[in-house]
C-alpha atoms as a PDB file:
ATOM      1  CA  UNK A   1       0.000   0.000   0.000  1.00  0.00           C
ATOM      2  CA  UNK A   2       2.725   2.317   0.761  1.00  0.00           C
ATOM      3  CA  UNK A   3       4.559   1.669  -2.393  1.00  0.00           C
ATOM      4  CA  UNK A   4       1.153   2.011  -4.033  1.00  0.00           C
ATOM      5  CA  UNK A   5       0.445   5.773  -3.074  1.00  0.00           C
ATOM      6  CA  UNK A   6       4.259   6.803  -3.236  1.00  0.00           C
ATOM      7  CA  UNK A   7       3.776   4.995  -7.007  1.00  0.00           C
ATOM      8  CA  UNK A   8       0.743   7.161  -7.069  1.00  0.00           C
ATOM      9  CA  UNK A   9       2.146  10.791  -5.920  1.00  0.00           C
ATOM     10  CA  UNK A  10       5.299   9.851  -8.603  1.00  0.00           C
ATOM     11  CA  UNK A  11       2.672   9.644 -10.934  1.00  0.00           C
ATOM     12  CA  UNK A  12       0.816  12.740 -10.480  1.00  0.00           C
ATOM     13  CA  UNK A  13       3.870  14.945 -10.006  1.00  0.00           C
ATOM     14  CA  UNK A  14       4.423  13.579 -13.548  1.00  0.00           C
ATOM     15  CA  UNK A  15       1.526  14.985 -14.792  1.00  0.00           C
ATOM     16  CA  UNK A  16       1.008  18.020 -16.393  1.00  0.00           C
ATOM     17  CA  UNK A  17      -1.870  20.215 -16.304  1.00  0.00           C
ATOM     18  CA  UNK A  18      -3.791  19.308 -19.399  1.00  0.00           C
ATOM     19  CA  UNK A  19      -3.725  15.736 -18.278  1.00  0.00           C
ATOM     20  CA  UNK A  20      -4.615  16.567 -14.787  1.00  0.00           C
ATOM     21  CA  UNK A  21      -7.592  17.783 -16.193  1.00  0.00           C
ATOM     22  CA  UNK A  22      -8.439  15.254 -18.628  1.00  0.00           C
ATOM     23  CA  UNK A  23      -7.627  12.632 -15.869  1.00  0.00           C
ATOM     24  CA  UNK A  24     -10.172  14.283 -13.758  1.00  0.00           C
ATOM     25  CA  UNK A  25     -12.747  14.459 -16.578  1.00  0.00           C
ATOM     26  CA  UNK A  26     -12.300  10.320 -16.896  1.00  0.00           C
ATOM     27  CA  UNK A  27     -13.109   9.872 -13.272  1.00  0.00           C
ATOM     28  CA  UNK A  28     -16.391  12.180 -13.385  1.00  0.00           C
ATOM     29  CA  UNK A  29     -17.629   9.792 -16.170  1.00  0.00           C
ATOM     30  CA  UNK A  30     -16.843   6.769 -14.701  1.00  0.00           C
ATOM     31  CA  UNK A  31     -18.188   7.727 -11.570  1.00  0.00           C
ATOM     32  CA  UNK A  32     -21.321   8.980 -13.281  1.00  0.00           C
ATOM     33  CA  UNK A  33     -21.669   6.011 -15.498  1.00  0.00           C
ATOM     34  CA  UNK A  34     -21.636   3.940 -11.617  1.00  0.00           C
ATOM     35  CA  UNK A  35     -24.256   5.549 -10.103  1.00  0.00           C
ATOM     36  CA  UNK A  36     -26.669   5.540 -13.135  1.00  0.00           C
ATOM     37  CA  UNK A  37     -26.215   1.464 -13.218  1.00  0.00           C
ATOM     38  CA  UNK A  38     -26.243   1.459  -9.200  1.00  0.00           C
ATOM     39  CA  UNK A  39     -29.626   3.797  -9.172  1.00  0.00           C
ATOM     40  CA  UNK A  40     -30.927   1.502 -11.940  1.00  0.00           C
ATOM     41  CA  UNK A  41     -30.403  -1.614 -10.084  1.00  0.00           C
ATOM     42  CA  UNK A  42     -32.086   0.087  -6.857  1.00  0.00           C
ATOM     43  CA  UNK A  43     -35.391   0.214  -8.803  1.00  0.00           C
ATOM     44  CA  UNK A  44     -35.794  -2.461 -10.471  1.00  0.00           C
ATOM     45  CA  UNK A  45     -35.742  -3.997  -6.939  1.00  0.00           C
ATOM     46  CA  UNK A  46     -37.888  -1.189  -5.244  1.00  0.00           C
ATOM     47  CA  UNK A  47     -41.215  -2.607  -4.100  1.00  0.00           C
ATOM     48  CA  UNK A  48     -43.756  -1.610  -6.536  1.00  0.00           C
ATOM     49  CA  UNK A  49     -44.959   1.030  -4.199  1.00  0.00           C
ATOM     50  CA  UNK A  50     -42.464   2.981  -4.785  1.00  0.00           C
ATOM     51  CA  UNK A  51     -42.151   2.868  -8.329  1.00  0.00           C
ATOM     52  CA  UNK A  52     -46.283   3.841  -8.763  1.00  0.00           C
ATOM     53  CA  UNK A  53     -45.214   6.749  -6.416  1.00  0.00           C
ATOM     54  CA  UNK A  54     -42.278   8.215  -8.669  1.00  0.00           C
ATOM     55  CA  UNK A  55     -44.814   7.516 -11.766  1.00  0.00           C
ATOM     56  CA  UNK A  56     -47.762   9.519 -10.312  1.00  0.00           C
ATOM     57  CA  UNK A  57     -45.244  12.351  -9.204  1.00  0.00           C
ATOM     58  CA  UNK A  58     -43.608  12.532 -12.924  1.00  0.00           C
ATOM     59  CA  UNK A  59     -47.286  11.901 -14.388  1.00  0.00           C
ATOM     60  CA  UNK A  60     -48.725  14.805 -12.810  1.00  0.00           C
ATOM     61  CA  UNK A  61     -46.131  17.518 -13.401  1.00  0.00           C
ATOM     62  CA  UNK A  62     -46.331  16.576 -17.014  1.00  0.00           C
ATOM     63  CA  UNK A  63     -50.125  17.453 -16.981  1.00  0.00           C
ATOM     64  CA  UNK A  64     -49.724  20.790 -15.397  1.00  0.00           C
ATOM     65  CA  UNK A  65     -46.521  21.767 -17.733  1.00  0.00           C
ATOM     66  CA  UNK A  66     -49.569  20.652 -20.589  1.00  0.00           C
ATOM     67  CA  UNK A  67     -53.099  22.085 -19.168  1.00  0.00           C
ATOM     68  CA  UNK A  68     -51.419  25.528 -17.686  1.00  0.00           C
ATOM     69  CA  UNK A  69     -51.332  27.191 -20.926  1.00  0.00           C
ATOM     70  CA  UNK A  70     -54.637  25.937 -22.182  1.00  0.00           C
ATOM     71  CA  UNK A  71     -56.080  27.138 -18.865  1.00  0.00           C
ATOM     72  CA  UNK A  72     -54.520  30.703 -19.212  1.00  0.00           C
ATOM     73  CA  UNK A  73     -56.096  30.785 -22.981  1.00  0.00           C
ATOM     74  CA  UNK A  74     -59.201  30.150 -22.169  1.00  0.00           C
ATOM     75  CA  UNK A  75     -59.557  32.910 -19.488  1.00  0.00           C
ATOM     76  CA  UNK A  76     -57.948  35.455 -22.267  1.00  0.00           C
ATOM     77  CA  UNK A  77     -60.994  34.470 -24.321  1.00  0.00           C
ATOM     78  CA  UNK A  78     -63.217  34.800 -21.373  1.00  0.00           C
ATOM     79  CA  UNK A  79     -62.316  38.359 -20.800  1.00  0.00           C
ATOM     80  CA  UNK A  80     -62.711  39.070 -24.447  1.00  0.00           C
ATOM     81  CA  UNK A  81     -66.030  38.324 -24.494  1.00  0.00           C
ATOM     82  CA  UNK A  82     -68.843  41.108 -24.647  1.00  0.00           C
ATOM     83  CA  UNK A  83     -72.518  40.666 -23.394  1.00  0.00           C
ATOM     84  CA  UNK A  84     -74.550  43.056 -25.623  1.00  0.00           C
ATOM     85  CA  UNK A  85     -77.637  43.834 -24.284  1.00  0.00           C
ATOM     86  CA  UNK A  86     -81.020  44.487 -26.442  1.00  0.00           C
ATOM     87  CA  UNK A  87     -81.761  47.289 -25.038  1.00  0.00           C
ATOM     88  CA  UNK A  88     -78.587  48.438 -26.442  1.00  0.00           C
ATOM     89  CA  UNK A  89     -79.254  47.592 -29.953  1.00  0.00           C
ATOM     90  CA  UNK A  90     -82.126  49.225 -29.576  1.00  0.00           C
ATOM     91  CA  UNK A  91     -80.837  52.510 -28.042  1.00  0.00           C
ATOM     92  CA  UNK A  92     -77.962  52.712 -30.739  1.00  0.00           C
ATOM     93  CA  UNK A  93     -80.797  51.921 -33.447  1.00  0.00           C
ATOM     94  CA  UNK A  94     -82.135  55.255 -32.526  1.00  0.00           C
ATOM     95  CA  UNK A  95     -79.978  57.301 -32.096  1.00  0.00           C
ATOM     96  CA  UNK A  96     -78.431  56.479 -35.519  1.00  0.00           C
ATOM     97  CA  UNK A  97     -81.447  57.478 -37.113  1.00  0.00           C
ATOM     98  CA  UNK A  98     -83.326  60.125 -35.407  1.00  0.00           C
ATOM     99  CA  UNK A  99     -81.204  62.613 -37.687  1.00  0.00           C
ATOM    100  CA  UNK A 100     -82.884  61.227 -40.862  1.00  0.00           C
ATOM    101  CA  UNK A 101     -86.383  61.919 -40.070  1.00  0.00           C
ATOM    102  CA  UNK A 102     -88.531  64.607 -40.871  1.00  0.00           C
ATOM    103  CA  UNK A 103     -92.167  66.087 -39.125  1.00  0.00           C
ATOM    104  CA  UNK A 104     -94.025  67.111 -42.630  1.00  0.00           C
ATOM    105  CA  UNK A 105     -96.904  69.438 -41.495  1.00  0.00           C
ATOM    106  CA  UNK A 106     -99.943  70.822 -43.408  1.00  0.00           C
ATOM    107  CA  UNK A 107    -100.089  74.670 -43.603  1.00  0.00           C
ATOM    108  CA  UNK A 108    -103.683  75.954 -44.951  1.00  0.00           C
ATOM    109  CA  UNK A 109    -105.023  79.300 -44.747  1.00  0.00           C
ATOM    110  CA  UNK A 110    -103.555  82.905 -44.725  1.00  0.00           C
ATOM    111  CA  UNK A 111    -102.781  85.338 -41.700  1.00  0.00           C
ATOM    112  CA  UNK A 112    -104.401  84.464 -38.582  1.00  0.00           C
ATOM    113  CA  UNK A 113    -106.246  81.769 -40.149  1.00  0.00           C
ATOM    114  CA  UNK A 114    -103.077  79.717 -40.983  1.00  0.00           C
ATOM    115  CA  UNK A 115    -103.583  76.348 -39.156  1.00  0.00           C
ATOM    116  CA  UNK A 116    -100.897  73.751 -39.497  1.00  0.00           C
ATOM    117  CA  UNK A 117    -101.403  70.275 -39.325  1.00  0.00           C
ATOM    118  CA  UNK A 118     -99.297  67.145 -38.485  1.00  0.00           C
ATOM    119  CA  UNK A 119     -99.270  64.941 -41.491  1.00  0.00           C
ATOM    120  CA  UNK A 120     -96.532  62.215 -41.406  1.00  0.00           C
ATOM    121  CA  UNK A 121     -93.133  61.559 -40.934  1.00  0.00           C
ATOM    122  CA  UNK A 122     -90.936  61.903 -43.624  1.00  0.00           C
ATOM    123  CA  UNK A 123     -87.381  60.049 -44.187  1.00  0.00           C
ATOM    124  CA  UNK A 124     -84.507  61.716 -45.485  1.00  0.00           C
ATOM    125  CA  UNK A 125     -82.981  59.261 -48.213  1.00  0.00           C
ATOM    126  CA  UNK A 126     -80.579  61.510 -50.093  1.00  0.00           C
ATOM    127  CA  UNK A 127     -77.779  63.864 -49.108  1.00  0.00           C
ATOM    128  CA  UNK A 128     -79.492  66.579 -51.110  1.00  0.00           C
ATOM    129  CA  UNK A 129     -82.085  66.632 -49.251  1.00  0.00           C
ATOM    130  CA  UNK A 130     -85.192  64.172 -50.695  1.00  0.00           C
ATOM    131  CA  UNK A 131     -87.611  63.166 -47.757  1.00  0.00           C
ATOM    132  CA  UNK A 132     -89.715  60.386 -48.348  1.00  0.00           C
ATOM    133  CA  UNK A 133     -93.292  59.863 -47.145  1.00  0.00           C
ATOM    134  CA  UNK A 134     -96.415  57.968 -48.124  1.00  0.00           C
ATOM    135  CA  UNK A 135     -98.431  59.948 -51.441  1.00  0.00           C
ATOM    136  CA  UNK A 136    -101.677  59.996 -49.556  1.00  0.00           C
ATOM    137  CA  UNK A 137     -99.868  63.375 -47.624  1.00  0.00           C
ATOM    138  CA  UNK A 138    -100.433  65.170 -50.426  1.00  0.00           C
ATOM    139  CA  UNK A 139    -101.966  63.677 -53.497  1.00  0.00           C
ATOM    140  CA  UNK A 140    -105.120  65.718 -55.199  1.00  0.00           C
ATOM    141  CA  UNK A 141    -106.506  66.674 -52.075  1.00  0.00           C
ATOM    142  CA  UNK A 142    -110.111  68.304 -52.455  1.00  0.00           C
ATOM    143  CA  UNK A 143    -112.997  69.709 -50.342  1.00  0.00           C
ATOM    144  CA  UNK A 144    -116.764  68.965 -49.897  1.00  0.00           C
ATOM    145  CA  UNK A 145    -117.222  70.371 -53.156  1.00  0.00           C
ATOM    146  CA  UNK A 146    -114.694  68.854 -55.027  1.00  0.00           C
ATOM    147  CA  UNK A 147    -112.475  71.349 -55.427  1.00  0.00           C
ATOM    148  CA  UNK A 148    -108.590  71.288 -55.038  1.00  0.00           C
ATOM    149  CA  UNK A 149    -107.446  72.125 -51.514  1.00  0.00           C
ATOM    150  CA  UNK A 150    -104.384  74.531 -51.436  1.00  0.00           C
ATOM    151  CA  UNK A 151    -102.281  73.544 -49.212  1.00  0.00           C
ATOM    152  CA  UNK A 152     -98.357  73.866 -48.805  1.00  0.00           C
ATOM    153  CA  UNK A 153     -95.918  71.908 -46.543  1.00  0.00           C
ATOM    154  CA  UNK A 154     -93.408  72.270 -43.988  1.00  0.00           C
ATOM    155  CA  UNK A 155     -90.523  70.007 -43.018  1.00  0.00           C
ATOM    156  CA  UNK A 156     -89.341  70.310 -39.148  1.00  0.00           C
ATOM    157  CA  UNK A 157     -85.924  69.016 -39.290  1.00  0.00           C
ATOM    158  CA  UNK A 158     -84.608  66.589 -36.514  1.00  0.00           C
ATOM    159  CA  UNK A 159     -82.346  70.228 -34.914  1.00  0.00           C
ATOM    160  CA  UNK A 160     -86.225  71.800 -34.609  1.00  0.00           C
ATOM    161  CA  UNK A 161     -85.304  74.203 -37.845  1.00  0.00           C
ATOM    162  CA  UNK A 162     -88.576  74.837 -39.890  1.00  0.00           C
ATOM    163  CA  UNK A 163     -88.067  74.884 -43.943  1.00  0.00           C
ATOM    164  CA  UNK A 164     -90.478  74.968 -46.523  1.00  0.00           C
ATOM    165  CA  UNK A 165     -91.190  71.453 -48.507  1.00  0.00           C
ATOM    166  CA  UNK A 166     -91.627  71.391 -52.469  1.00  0.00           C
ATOM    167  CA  UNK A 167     -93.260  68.646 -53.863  1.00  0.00           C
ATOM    168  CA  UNK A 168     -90.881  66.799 -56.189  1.00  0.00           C
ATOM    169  CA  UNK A 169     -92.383  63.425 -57.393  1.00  0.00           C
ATOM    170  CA  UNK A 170     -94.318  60.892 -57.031  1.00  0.00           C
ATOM    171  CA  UNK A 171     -94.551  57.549 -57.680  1.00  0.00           C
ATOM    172  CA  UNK A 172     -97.955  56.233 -57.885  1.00  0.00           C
ATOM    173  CA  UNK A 173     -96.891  52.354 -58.376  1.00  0.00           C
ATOM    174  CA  UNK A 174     -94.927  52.480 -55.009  1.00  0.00           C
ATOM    175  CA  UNK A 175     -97.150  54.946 -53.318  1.00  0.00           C
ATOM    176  CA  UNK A 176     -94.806  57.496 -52.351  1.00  0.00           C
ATOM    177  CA  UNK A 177     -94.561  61.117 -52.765  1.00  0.00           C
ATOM    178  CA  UNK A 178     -90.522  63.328 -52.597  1.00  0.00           C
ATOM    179  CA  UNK A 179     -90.524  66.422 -50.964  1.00  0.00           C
ATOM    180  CA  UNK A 180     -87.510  68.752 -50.520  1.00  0.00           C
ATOM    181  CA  UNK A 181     -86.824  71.988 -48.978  1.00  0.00           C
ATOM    182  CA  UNK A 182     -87.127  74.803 -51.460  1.00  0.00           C
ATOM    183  CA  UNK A 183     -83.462  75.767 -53.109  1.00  0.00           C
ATOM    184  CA  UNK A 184     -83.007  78.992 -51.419  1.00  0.00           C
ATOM    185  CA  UNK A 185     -82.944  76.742 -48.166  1.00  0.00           C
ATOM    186  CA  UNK A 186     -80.213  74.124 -49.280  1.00  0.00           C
ATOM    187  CA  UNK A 187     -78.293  77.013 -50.942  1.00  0.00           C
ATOM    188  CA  UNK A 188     -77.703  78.734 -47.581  1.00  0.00           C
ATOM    189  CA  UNK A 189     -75.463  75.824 -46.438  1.00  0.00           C
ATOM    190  CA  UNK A 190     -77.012  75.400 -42.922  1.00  0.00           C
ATOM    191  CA  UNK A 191     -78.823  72.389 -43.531  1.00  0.00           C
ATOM    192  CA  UNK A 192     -77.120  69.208 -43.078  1.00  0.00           C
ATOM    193  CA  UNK A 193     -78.819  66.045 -44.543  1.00  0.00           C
ATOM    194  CA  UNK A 194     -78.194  62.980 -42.617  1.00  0.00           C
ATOM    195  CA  UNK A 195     -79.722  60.328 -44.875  1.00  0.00           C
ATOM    196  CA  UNK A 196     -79.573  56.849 -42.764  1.00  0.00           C
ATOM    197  CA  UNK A 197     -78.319  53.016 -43.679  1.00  0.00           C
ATOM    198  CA  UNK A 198     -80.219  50.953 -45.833  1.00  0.00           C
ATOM    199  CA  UNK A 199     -80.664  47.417 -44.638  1.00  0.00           C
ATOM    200  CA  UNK A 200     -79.360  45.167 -47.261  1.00  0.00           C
ATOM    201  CA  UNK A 201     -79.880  41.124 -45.934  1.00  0.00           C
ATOM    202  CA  UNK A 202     -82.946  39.172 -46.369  1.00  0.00           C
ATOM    203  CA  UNK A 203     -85.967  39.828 -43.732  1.00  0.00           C
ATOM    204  CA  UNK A 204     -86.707  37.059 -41.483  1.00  0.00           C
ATOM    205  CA  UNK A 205     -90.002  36.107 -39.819  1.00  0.00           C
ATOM    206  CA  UNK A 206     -89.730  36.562 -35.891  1.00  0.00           C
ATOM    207  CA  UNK A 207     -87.098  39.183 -36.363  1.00  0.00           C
ATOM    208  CA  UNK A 208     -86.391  41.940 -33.927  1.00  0.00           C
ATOM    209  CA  UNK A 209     -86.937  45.236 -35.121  1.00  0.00           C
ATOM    210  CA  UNK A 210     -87.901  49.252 -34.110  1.00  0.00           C
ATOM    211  CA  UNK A 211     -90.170  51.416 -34.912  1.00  0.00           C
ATOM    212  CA  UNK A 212     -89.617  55.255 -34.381  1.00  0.00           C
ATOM    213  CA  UNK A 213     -92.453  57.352 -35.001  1.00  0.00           C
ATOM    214  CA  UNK A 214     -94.257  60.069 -33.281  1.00  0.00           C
ATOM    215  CA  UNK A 215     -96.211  63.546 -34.292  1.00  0.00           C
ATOM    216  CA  UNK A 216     -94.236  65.799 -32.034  1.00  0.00           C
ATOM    217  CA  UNK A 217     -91.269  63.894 -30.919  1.00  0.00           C
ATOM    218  CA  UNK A 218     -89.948  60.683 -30.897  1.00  0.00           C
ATOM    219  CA  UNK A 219     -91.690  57.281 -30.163  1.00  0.00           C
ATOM    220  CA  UNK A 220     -90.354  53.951 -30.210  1.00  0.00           C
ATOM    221  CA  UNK A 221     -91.796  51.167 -30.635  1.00  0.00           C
ATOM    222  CA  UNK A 222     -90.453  47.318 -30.762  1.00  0.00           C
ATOM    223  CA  UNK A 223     -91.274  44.067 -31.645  1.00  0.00           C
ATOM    224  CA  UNK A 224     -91.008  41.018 -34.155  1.00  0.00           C
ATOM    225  CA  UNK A 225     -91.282  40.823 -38.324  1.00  0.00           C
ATOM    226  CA  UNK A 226     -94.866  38.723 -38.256  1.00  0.00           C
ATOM    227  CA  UNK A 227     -95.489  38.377 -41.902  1.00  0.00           C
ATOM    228  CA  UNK A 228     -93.620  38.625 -44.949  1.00  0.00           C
ATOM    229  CA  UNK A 229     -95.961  39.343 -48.392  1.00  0.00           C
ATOM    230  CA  UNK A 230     -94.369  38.603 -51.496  1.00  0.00           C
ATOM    231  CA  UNK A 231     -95.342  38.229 -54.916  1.00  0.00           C
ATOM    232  CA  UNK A 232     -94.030  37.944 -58.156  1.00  0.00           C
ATOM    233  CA  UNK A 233     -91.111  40.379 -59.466  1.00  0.00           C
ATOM    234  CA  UNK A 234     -92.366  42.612 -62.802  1.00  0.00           C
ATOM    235  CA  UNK A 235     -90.443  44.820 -65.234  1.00  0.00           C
ATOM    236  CA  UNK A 236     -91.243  46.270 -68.532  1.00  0.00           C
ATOM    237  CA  UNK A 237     -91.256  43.105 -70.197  1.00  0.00           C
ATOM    238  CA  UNK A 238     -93.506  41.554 -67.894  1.00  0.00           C
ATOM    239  CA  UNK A 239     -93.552  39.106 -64.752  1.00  0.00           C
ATOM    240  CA  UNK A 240     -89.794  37.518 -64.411  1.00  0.00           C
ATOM    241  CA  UNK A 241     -90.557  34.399 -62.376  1.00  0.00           C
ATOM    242  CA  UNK A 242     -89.288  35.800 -59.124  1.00  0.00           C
ATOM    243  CA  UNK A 243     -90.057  36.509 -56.019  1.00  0.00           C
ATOM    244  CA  UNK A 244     -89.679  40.033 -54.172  1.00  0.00           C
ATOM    245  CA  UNK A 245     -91.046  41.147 -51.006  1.00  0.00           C
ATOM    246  CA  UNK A 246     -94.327  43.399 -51.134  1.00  0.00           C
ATOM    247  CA  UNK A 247     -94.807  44.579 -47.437  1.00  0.00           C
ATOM    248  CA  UNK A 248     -93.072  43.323 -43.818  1.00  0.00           C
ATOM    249  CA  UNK A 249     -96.346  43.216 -41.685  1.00  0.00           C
ATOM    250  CA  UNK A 250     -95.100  43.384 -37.517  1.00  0.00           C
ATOM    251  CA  UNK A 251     -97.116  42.877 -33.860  1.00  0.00           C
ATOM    252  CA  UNK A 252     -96.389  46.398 -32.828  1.00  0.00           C
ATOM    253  CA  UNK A 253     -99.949  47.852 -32.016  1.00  0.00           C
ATOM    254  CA  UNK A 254    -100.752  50.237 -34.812  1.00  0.00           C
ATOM    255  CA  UNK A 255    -102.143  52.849 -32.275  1.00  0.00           C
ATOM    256  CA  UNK A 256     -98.564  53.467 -31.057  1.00  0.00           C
ATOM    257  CA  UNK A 257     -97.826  54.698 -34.742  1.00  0.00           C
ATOM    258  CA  UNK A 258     -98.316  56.990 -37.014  1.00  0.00           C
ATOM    259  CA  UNK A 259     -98.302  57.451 -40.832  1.00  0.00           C
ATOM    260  CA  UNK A 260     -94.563  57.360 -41.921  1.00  0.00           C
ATOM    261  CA  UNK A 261     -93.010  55.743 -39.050  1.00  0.00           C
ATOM    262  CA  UNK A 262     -90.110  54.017 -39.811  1.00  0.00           C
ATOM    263  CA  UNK A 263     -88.957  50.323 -39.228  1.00  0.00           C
ATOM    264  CA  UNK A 264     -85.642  49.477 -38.318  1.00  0.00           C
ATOM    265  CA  UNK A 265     -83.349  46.167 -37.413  1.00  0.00           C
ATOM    266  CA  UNK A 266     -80.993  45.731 -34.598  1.00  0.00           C
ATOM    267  CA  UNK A 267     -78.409  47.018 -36.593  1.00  0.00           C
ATOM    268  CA  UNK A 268     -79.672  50.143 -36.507  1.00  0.00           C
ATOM    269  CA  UNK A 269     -80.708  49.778 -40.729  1.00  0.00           C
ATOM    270  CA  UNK A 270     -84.187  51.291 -42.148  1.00  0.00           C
ATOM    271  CA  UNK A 271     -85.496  47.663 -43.761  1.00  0.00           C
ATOM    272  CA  UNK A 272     -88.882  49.504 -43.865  1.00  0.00           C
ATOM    273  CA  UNK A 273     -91.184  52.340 -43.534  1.00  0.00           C
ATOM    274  CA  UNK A 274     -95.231  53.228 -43.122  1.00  0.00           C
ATOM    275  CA  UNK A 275     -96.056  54.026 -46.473  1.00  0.00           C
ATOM    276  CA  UNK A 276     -96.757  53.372 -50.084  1.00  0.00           C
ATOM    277  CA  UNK A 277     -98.901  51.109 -51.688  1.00  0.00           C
ATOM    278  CA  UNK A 278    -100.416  48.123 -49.792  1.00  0.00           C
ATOM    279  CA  UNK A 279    -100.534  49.548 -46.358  1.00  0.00           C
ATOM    280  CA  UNK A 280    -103.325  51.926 -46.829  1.00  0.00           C
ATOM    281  CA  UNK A 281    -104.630  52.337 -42.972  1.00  0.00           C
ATOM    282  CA  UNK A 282    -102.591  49.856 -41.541  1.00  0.00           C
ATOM    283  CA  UNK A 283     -99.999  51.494 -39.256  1.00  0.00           C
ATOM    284  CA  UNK A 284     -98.458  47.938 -38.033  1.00  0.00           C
ATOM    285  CA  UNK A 285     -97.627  46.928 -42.309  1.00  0.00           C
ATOM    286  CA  UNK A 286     -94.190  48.511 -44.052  1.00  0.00           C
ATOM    287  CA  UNK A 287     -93.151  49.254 -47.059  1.00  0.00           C
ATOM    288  CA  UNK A 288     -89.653  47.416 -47.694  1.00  0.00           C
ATOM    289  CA  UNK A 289     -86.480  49.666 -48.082  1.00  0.00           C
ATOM    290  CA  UNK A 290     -85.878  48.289 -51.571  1.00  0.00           C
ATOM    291  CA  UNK A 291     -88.818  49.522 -52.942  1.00  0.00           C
ATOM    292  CA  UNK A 292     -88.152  53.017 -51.489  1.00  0.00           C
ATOM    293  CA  UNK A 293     -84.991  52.723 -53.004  1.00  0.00           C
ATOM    294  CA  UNK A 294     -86.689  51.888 -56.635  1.00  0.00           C
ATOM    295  CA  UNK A 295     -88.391  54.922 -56.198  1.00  0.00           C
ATOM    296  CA  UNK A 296     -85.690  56.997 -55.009  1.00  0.00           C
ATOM    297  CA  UNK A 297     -83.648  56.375 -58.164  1.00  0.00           C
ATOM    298  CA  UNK A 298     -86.541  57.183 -60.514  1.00  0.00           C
ATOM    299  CA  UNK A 299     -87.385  60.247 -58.279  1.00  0.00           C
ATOM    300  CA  UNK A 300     -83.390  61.461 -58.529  1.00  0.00           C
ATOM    301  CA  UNK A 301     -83.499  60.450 -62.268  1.00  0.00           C
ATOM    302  CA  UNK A 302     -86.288  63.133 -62.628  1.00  0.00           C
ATOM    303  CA  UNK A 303     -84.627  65.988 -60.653  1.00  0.00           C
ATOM    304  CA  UNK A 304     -81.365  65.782 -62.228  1.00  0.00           C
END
């Protein structure tokens, strides 16, 4: 033994430093290499206990290093989530559109005898200033006699400014008569014309929608799309072989509305409005949007 470690210091006093190190690197790996087969050995013979323990333990820290991120996702997307309420919709509904209507009076009579008259609401459906409304407002009106009432109208603007209407057009087939503030009045540059969205998508039946009428201010009204009449589609040619949608009929209670009061969706789009042929005294039936807009292109056509 004594020769051994005096063989053993000769040895390493032999050594340089490169080797010391490499020598040192050989016993960490042999040693290492040891204990790995020792350990190995140890639980292979470990009661089975003990090996269901170190399973569980190494099982369950993988699941957490999974689920953790998926959990953390899903409460991002849980905070991102907005609860709309309807009576949202239908407070944004208005307001979007309470600029586009119009309180078309009747004015009759001269001096102290001039008496004016509520006679519908009116839609504004151009920038320049056309207001829409059903032809009965002013289409050959006549007395007891027979003869031709004179009459003119006048357009309170959603701001409470009064102008004087001018009759336009009308369009007989759709039921509608165009008014617009005389020139003088758009020339002046004070009038701003908020014409609103047109709804676009196909009505449903048991749809949502709001009314807003009223002769002196606003009055809303909700409730659902009851009944949708169609028939069938004609041009100049004739009948096409399609469909297109007449009049949107709703629960609201007609007493609640009044002629010209217009029909919106959720969205805060006109799809309708209370005029035009078909409704006649029916306040709860609608005109659709697209066939306003048919007459609003023939109407412009004529004015330009």
């Amino acid at each position: 033994m004594f020769l051994f470690r005096v063989g053993s210091a000769s040895f390493m006093e032999s050594l340089n430093k490169q080797q010391l190190i490499l020598l040192a690197l050989l016993v960490s790996f042999v040693t290492s290499i040891a204990t790995g087969i020792v350990t190995v050995s140890l639980v292979n013979q470990a009661p089975p206990a003990v090996t269901q323990t170190i399973n569980r333990v190494v099982e369950k820290t993988i699941e957490r290093v999974i689920t953790e991120p998926s959990k953390q996702a899903a409460a991002v997307i849980a905070k991102e989530t907005v609860v709309v309420k309807a009576d949202d919709l239908v407070i944004e509904a208005i307001e979007k559109n309470s600029g586009s209507i119009v309180r078309i009076k009747e004015a009759t009579g001269d001096g102290d005898a001039r008496r004016e008259t509520f006679a519908a609401l009116g839609l504004i459906v151009s920038p320049d200033g056309l207001i829409a409304s059903d032809i009965s407002v002013a289409y050959r009106k006549t007395d007891e006699t027979g003869a031709a009432v004179g009459e003119s109208y006048l357009g309170v603007l959603p701001d409470g400014k009064r102008v004087a209407l001018n009759i336009v057009s009308s369009d007989q087939a759709a039921g509608l008569m165009f008014f617009q503030p005389f020139l003088q009045d758009r020339e002046k540059g004070t009038i701003r014309f908020a014409p609103p969205q047109f709804g676009s998508a196909p009505l449903k039946l048991g749809q949502a929608v709001v009314a807003l009428s009223g002769d002196e201010g606003n009055a809303v009204s909700t409730g659902i799309i009851a009944s949708i009449v169609t028939r069938a589609r004609t041009e100049a040619g004739g009948a096409t072989g399609e469909k297109e949608v007449s009049l949107v009929k709703t629960d609201i209670r007609s007493s609640e509305l009044v002629l010209g009061s217009v029909l919106l969706n959720l969205s805060g789009e006109v799809i309708g409005i209370n005029a035009g042929a078909g409704v006649g005294a029916s306040r709860n039936a609608f005109l659709p949007v697209q066939k306003v807009r048919d007459a609003l292109a023939k109407a412009t056509a004529k004015t330009n």
